[in-house]
Protein backbone atom coordinates (compact mmCIF):
# COMPACT_ATOMS: atom_id res chain seq x y z
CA UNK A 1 111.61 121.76 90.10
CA UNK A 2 111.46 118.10 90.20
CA UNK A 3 109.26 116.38 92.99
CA UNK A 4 110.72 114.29 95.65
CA UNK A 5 110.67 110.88 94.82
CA UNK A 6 110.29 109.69 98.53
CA UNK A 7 108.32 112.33 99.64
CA UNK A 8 106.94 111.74 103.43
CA UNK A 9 104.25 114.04 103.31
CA UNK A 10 101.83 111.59 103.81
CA UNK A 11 101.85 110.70 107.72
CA UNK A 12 98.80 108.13 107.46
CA UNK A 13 100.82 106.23 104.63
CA UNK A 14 104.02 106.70 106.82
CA UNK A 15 102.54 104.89 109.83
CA UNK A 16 101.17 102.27 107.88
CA UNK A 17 104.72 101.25 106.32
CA UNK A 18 106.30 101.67 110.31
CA UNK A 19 102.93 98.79 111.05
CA UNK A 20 103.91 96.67 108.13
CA UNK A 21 107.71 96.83 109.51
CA UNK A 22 106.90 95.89 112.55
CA UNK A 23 104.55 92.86 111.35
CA UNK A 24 106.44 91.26 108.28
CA UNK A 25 105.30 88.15 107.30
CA UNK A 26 107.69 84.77 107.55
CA UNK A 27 108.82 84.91 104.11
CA UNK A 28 109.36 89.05 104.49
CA UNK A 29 111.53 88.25 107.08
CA UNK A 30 113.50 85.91 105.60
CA UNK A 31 114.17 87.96 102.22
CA UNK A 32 115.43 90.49 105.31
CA UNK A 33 117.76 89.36 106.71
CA UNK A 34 119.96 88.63 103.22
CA UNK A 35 119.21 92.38 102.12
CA UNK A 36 120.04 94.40 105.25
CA UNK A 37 122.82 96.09 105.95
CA UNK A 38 124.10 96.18 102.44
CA UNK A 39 124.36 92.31 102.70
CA UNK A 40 123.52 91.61 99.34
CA UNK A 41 126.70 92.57 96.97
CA UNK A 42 126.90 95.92 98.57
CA UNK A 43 123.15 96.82 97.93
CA UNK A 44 121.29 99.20 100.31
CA UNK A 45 117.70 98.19 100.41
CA UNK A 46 114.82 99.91 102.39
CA UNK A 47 111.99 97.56 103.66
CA UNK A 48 108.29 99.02 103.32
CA UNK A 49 108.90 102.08 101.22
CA UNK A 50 106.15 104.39 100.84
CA UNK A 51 106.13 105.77 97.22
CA UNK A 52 103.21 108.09 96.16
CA UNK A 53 100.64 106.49 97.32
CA UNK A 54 101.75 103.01 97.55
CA UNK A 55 103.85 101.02 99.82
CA UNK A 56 106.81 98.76 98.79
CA UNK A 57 108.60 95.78 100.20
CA UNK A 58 111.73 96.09 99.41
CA UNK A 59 113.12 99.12 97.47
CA UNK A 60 116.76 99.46 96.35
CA UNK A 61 117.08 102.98 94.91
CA UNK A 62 119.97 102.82 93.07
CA UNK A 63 119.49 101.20 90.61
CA UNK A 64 116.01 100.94 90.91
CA UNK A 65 114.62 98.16 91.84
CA UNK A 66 111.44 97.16 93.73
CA UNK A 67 110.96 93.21 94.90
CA UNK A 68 107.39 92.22 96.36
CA UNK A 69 106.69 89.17 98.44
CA UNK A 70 103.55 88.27 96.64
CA UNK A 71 101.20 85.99 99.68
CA UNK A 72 97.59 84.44 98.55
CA UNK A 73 95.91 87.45 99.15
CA UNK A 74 97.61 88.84 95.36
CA UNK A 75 95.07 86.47 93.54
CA UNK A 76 92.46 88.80 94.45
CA UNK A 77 93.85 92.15 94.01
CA UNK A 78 95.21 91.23 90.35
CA UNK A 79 93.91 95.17 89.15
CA UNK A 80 95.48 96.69 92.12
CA UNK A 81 98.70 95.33 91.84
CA UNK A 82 98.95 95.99 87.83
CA UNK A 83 98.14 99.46 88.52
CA UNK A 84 100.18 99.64 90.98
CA UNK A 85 102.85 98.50 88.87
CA UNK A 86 102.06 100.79 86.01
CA UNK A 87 102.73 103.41 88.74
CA UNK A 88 106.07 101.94 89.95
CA UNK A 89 107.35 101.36 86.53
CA UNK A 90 106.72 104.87 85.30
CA UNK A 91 109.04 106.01 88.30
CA UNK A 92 111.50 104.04 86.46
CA UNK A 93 111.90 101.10 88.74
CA UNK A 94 111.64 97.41 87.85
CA UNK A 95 109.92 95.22 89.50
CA UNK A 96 110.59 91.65 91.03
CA UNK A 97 107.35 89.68 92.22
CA UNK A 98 108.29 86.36 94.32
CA UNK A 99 105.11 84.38 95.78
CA UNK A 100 106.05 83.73 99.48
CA UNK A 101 107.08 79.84 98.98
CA UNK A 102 109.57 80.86 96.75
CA UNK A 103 110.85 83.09 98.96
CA UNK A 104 110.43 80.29 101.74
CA UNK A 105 111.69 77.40 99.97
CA UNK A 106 114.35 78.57 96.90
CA UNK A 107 115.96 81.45 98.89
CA UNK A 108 119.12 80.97 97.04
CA UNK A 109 117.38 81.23 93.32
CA UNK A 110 115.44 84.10 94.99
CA UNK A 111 118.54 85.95 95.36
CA UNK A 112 120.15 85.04 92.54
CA UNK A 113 117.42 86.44 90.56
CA UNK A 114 117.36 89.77 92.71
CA UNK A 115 121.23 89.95 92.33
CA UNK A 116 121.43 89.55 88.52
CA UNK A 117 118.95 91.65 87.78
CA UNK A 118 120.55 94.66 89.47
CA UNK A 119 123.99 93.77 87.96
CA UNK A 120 122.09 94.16 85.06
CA UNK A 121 119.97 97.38 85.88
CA UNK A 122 123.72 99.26 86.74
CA UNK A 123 125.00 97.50 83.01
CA UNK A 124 122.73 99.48 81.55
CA UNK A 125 123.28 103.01 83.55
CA UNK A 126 126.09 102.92 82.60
């Protein structure tokens, strides 16, 4: 039997992702509002996803796709976040990383980026 990929058996993880939801940064926000509610081409996205043992910002699951809002604080956790990655990647998602003033200040090339790469993700489903 194959194991859940979105398993919520981990309640301390769970609350965590509810406490980042409720306290998204600016730039978190803003990427948001353009993927809720399938606004984004049609695209369902979750916001603060826990998967294994990691949380992540945005997570479309079909195709799979993972974008993080990378803030200052990525500089010091380079290790973390590459393992992390490794992780997320094995899974078979890809991964988008956007530093916060990109996110802030080239919204539109933001979501460009985020909407050719899963047009190109479902090319190659297919």
């Amino acid at each position: 039997m194959t194991k859940k990929l979105l398993a919520n058996n981990n309640p301390v993880l769970q609350q965590y992702a509810k406490n980042l939801r409720c306290n998204m940064s600016e730039a978190e926000q803003k990427l948001w509002q353009h993927l809720r509610a399938n606004r984004l081409d049609g695209y369902k996205f979750r916001r603060q996803q826990p998967i294994g043992h990691y949380i992540a910002d945005f997570m479309c699951l079909s195709p799979k796709l993972i974008i993080e809002a990378d803030g200052g604080q990525h500089n010091e956790q380079q290790t973390y976040d590459r393992e992390r990655s490794e992780y997320l990647t094995n899974l078979g998602f890809t991964i988008l990383r956007f530093w916060n003033h990109e996110i802030l200040q080239q919204t539109d090339n933001v979501l460009a980026e985020i909407l050719n790469t899963l047009q190109n993700l479902e090319q190659t489903e297919k």
